[in-house]
Protein backbone atom coordinates (compact mmCIF):
# COMPACT_ATOMS: atom_id res chain seq x y z
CA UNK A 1 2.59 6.69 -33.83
CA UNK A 2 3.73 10.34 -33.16
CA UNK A 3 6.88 11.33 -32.19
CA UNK A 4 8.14 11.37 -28.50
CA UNK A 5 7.60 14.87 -26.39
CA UNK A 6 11.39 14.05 -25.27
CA UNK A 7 14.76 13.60 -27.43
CA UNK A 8 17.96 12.55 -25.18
CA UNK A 9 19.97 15.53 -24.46
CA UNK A 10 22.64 14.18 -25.59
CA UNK A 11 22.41 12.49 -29.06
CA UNK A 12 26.22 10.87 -29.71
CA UNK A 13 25.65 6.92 -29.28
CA UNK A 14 28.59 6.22 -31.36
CA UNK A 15 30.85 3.23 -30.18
CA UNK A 16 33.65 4.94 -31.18
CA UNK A 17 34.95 7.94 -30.87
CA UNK A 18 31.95 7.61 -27.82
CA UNK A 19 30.23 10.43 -25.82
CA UNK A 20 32.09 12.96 -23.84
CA UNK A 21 31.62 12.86 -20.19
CA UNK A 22 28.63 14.75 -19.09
CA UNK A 23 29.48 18.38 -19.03
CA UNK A 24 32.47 18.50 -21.03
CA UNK A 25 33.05 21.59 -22.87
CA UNK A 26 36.47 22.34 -25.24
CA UNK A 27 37.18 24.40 -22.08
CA UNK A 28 38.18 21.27 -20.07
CA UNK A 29 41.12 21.00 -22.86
CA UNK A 30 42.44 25.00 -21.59
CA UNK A 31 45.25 23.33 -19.71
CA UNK A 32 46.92 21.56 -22.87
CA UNK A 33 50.60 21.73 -23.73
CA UNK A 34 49.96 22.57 -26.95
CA UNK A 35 52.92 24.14 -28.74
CA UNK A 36 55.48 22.20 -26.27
CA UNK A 37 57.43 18.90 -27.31
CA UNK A 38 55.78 15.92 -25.22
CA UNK A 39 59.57 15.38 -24.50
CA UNK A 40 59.36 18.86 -22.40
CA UNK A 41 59.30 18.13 -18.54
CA UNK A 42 55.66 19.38 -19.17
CA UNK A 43 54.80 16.91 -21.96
CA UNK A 44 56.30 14.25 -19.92
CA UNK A 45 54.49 14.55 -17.28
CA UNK A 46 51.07 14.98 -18.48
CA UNK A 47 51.86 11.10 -20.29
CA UNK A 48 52.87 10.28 -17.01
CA UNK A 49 49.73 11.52 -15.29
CA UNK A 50 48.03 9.28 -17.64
CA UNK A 51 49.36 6.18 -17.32
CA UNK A 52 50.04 6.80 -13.29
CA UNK A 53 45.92 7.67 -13.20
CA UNK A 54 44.63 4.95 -15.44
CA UNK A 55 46.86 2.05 -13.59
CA UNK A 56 45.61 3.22 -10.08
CA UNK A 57 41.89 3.65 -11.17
CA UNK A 58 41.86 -0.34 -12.70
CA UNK A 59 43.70 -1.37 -9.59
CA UNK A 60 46.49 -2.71 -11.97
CA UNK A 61 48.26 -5.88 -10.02
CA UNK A 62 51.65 -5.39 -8.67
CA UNK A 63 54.41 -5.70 -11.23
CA UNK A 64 52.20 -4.83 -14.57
CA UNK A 65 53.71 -1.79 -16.52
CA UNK A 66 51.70 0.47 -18.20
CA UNK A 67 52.40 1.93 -21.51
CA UNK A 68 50.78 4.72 -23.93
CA UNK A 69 51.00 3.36 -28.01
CA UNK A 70 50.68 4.66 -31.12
CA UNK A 71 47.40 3.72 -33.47
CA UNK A 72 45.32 3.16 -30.74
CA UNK A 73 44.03 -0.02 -29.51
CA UNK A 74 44.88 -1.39 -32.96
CA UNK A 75 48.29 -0.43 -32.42
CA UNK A 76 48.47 -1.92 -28.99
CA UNK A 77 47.62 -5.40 -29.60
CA UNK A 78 49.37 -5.63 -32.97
CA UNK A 79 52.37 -4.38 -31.05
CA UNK A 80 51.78 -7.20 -28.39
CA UNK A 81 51.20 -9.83 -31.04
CA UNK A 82 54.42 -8.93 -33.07
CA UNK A 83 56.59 -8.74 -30.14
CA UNK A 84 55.24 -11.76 -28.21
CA UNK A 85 53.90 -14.57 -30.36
CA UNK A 86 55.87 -17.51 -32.24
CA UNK A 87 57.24 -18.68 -28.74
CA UNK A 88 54.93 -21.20 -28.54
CA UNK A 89 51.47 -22.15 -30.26
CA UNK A 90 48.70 -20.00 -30.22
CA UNK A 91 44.84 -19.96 -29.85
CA UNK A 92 43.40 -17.49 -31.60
CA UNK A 93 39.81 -16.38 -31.40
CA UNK A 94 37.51 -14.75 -32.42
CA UNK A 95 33.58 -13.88 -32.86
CA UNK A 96 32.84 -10.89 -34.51
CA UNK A 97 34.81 -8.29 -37.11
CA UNK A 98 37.84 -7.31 -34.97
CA UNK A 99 38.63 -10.75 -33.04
CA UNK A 100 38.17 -11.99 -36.15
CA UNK A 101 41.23 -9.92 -37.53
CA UNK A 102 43.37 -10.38 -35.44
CA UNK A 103 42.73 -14.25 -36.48
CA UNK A 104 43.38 -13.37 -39.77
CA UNK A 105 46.88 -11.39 -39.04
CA UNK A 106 48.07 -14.23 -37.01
CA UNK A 107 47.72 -16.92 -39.17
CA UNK A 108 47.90 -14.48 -42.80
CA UNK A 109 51.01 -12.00 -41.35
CA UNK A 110 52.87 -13.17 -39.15
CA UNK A 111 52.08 -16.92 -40.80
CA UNK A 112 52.20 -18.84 -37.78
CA UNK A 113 52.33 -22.51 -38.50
CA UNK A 114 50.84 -23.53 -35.16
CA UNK A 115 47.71 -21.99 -34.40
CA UNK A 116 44.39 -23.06 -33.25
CA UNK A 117 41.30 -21.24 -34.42
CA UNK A 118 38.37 -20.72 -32.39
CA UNK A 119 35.62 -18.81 -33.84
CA UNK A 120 31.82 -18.06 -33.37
CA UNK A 121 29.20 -16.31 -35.50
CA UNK A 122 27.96 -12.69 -35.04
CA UNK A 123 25.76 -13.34 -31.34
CA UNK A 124 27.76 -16.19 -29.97
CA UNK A 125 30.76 -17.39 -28.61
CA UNK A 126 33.77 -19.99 -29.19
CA UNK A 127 33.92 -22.88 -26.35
CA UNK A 128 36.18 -21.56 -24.24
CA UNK A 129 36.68 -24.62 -22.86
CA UNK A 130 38.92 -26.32 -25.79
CA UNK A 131 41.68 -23.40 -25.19
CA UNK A 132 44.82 -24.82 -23.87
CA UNK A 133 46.62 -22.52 -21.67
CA UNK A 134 50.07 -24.01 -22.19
CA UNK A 135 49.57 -21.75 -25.34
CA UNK A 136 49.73 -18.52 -25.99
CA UNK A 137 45.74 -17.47 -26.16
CA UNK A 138 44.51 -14.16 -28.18
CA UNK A 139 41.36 -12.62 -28.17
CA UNK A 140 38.53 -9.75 -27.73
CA UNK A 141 37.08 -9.59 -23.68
CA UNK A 142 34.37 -7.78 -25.45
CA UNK A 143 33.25 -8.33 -29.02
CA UNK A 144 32.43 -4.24 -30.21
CA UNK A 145 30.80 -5.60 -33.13
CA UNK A 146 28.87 -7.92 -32.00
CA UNK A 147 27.92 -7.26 -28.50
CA UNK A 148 29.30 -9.96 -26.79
CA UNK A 149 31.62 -10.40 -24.19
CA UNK A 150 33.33 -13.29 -21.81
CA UNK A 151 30.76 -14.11 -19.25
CA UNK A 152 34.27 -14.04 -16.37
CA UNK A 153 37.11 -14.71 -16.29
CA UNK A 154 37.31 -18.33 -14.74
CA UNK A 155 37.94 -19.97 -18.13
CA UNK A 156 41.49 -18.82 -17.45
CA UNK A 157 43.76 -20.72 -16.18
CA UNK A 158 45.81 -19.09 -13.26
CA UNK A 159 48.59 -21.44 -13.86
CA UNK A 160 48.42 -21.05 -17.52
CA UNK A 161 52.13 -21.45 -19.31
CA UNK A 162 51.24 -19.28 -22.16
CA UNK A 163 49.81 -15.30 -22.03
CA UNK A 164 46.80 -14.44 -22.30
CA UNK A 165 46.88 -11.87 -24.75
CA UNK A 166 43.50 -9.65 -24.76
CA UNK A 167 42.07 -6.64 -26.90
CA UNK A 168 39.81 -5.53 -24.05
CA UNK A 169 39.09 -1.89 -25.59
CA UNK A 170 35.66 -1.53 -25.16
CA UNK A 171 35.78 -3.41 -22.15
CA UNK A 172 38.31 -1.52 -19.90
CA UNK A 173 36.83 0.92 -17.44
CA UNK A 174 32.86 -0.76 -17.70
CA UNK A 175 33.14 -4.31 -17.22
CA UNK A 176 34.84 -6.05 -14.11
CA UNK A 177 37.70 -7.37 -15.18
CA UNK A 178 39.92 -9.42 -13.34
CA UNK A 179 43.40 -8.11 -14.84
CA UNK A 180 45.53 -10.47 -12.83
CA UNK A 181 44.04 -13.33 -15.25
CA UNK A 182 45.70 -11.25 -18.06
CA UNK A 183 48.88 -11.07 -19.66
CA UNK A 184 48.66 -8.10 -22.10
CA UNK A 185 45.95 -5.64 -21.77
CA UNK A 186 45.18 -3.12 -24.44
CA UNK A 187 42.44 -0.28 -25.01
CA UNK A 188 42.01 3.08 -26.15
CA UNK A 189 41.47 6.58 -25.11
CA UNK A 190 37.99 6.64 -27.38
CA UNK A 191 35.92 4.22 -25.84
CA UNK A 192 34.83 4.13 -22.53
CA UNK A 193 36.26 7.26 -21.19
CA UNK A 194 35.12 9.50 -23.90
CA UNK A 195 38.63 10.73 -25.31
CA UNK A 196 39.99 10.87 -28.54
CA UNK A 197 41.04 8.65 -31.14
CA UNK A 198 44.75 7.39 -32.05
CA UNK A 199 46.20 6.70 -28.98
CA UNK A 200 45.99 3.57 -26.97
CA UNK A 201 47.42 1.92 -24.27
CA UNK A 202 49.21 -1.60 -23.04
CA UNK A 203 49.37 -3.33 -19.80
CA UNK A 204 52.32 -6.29 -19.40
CA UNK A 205 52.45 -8.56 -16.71
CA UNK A 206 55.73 -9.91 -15.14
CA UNK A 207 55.27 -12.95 -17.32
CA UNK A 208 55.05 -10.70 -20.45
CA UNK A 209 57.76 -8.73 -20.05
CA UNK A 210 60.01 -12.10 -19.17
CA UNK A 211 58.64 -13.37 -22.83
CA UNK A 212 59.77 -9.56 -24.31
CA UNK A 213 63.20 -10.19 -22.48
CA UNK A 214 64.09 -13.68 -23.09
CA UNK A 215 62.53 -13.96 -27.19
CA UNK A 216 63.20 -12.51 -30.06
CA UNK A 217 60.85 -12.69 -32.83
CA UNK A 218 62.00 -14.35 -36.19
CA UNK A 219 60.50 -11.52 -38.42
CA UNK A 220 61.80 -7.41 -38.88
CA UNK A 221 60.37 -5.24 -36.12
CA UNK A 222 58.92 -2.02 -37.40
CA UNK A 223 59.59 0.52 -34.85
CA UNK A 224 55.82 1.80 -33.72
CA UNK A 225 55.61 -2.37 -32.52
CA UNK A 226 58.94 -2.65 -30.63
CA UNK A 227 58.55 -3.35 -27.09
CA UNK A 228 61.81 -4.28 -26.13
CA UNK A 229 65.18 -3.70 -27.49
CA UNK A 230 68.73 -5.39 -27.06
CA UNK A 231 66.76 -8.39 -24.43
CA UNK A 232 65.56 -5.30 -22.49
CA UNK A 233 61.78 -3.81 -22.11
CA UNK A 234 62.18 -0.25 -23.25
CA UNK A 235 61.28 1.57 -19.89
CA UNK A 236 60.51 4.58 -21.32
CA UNK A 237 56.95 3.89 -22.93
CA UNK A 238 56.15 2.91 -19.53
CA UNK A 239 56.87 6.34 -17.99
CA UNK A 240 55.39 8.55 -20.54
CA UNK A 241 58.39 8.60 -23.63
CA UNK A 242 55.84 7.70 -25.89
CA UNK A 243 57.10 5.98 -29.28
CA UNK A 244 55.93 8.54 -31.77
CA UNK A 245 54.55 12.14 -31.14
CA UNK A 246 51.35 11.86 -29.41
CA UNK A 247 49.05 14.99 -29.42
CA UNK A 248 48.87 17.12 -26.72
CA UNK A 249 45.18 18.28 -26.64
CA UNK A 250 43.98 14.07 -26.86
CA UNK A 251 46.52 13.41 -23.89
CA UNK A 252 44.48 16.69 -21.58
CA UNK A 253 41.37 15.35 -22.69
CA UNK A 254 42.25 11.66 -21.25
CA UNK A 255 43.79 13.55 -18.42
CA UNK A 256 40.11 15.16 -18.00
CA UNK A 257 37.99 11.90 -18.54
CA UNK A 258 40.57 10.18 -15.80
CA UNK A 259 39.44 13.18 -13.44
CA UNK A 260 35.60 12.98 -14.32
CA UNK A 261 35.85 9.19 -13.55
CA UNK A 262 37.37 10.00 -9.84
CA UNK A 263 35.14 12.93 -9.04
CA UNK A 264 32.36 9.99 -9.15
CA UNK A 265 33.83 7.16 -7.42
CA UNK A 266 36.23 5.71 -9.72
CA UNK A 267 35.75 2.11 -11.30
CA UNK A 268 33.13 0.62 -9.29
CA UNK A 269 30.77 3.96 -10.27
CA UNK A 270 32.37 3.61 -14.37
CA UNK A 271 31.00 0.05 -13.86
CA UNK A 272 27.50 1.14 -12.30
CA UNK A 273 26.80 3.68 -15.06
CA UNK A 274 27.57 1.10 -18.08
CA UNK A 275 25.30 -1.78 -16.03
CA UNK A 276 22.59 0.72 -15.70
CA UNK A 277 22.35 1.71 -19.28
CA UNK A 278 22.36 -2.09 -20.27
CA UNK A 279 19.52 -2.29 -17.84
CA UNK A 280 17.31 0.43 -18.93
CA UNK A 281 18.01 -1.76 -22.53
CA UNK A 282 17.26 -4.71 -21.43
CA UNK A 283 13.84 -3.44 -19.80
CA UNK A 284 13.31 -1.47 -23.11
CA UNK A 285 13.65 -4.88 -24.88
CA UNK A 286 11.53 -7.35 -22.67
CA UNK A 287 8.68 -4.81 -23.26
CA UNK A 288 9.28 -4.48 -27.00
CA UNK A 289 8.46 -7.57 -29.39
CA UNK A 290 10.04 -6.23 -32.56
CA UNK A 291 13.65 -6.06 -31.53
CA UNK A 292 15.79 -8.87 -29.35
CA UNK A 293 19.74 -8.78 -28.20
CA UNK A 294 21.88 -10.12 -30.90
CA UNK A 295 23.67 -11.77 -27.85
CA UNK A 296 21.96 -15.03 -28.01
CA UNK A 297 23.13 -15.59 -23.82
CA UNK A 298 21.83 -12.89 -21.38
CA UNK A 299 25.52 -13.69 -19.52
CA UNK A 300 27.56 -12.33 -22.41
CA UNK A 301 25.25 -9.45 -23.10
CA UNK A 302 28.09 -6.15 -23.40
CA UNK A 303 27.10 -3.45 -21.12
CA UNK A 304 28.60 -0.96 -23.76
CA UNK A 305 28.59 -1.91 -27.27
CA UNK A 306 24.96 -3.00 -26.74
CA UNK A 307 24.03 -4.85 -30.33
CA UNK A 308 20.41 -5.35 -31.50
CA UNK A 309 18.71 -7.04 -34.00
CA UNK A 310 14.81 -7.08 -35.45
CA UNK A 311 12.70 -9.81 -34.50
CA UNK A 312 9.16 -8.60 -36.14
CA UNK A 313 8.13 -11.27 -38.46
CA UNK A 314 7.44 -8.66 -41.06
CA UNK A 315 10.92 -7.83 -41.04
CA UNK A 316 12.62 -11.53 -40.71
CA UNK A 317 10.88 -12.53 -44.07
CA UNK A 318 12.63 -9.67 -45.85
CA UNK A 319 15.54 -10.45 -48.05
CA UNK A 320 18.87 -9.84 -46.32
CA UNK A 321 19.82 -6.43 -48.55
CA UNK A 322 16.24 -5.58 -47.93
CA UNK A 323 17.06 -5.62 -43.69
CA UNK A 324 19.53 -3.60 -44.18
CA UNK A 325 17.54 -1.33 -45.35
CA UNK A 326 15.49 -0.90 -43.19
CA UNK A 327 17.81 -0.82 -40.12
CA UNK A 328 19.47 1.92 -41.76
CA UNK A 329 16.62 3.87 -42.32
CA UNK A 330 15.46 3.55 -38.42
CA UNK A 331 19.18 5.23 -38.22
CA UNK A 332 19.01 7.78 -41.02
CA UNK A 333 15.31 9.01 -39.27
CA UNK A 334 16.84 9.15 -35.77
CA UNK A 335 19.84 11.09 -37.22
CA UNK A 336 18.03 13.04 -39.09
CA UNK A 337 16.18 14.35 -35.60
CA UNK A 338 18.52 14.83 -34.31
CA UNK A 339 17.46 12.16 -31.54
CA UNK A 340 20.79 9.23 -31.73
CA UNK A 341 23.79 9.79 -34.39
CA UNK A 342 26.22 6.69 -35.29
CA UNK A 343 23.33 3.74 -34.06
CA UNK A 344 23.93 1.51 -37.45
CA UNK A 345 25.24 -2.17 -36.92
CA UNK A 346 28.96 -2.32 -37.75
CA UNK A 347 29.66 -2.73 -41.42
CA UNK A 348 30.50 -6.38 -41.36
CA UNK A 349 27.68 -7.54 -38.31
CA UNK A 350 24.20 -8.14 -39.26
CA UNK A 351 21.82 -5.78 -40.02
CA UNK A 352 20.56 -4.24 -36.82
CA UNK A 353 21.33 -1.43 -34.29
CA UNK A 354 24.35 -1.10 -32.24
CA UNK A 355 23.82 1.73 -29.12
CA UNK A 356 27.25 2.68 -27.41
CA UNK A 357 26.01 2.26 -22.98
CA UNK A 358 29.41 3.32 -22.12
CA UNK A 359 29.97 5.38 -18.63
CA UNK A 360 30.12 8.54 -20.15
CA UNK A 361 26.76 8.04 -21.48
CA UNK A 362 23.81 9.15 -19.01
CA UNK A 363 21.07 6.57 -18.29
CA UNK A 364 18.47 9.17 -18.90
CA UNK A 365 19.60 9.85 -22.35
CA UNK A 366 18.86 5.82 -23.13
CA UNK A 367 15.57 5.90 -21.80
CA UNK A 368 14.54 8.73 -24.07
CA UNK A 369 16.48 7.15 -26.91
CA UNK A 370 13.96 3.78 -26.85
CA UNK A 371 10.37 5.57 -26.69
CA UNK A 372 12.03 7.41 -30.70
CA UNK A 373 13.20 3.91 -31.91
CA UNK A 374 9.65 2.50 -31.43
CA UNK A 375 8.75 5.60 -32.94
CA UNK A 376 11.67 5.13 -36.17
CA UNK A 377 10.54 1.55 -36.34
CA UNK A 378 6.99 2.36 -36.75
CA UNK A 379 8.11 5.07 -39.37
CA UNK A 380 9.67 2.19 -41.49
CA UNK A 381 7.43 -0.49 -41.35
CA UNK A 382 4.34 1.46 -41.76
CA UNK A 383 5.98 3.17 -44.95
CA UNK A 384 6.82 0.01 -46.09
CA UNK A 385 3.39 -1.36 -45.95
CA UNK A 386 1.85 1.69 -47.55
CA UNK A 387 4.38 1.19 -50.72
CA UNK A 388 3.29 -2.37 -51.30
């Protein structure tokens, strides 16, 4: 098979840091307070801009704060699990790498006596049905490692008496989410919109910030996880007085991803552009018989950390070190031509390929990307064959 006449003009299908928005240059970071505290009027109200941007754009419900954290979306929902849980029993799950640690921290950290686990291998999901919302549920809208998300959000229980805690990072800004179902919303700056790393951000509900007012955890409180202090929500990460220094140049860049997303219609088009890279996938796929969704339902399928697995029979009666192999050499070729950088499964997943279809990714750039990963595939197997 020879190569493709076309390589995607952008190559950066990493789910995380993800592509810049189209036409981003370092020039789009020229208005940056660098060199000024981010306590400076200045530096306060670029935070501000942030937070005031990103709650308007996900049409954020009436009494939700929003809040800008420390250690990214990591830091975000282990802040919110810290603060929040031991009130009542939980229900933790999780169904691929990250859910799955935020299982482990519950039950292995914090030691919670009463928790309910819910887990599902790599390509599936828990039943959602055997949560009980008069506990406090935790989990992942959107499994990054795995590719699979919540079909909805009707599982949720609008009169539930615990939160519902959720890591939605690579979820925010590309799926439709409805937030009022929510109780504590995190995500990062690096996924969807393109920015940088180490920063990430919190959404409370009324109901959450009662918990944050009326309980106080039995455990010490580092400071980078404190919500609230003295029975009161500390107002200030909610208008920009960050917790810890946050960098100036990341903060513009969000500020220019937040601008990008408006110039093109806002949510609804962030949501278009993700759904229309899953498509031109998911036609790629149906056309293609040696590679399938690892998403074993077509109604959990992410629209941006779109997982893949090999189907060819040749392949499947390989030994398991010997797959990964070979999906990492379809990666290594397509790196190495300079066609799709960062396409490997996750570490932990199974062996496969994992494409980022976020909304800063264009829909053209896919397309091109799946004519060279026939092309990779054919690379691999055929070299394969010739060495036996």
């Amino acid at each position: 098979m020879s190569k493709p006449a076309t390589k995607p003009q952008n190559p950066c299908f990493s789910s995380g840091p993800c592509a810049k928005r189209p036409g981003w240059s370092v020039q789009a970071l020229a208005d940056a307070a660098i060199g000024r505290s981010h306590r400076a009027k200045i530096g306060k109200n670029k935070l501000k801009d942030v937070i005031d941007r990103s709650a308007k754009m996900l049409g954020l419900p009436e009494g939700y704060v929003l809040g800008i954290m420390p250690a990214s979306d990591t830091g975000a929902i282990e802040a919110a699990m810290w603060s929040l849980l031991g009130a009542r029993g939980v229900d933790a799950l999780g169904w691929e790498s990250f859910g799955s640690t935020w299982v482990k921290e519950i039950t292995g950290q914090l030691k919670l006596k009463d928790v309910n686990v819910y887990e599902a291998a790599y390509g599936e999901l828990p039943d959602l049905s055997k949560v009980d919302w008069k506990r406090d549920v935790v989990f992942t809208w959107n499994g990054t490692t795995s590719g699979v998300c919540v079909p909805n959000g009707d599982w949720i229980a609008d009169d539930r008496e615990g939160l519902a805690i959720c890591d939605a990072t690579s979820a925010v800004f590309a799926m439709d989410i409805p937030l009022h179902k929510l109780d504590v919303i995190t995500w990062s700056w690096q996924k969807v919109m393109g920015g940088e790393g180490a920063h990430g951000m919190i959404a409370l509900s009324p109901r959450a910030i009662k918990r944050l007012e009326e309980y106080t955890p039995s455990w010490p409180m580092p400071k980078i996880f404190q919500l609230a202090k003295k029975g009161k929500l500390i107002d200030g990460i909610f208008v920009g007085e960050t917790i810890n220094t946050p960098s100036m140049i990341a903060v513009e860049d969000a500020l220019d991803g937040l601008k990008w997303a408006e110039s093109i219609g806002g949510l609804k088009a962030l949501i278009q552009r993700s759904s229309d890279n899953l498509k031109a996938i998911e036609d790629w796929v149906e056309a293609t018989p040696w590679v399938d969704f690892l998403a074993t339902s077509k109604a959990t399928r992410s629209n941006t950390s779109i997982c893949l697995k090999i189907v060819d029979p040749w392949y499947t009666a390989l030994s398991e070190d010997e797959q990964q192999a070979g999906a990492k050499k379809v990666a290594s070729l397509l790196e190495a031509e300079g066609v799709a950088y960062d396409i490997g499964a996750y570490r932990d997943a199974p062996a496969g390929l994992r494409i980022w279809g976020g909304a800063t990714v264009e829909t053209a750039n896919i397309k091109s990307l799946t004519a060279w990963l026939d092309w990779a595939y054919a690379q691999v197997k055929n070299s394969a064959a010739q060495a036996a």
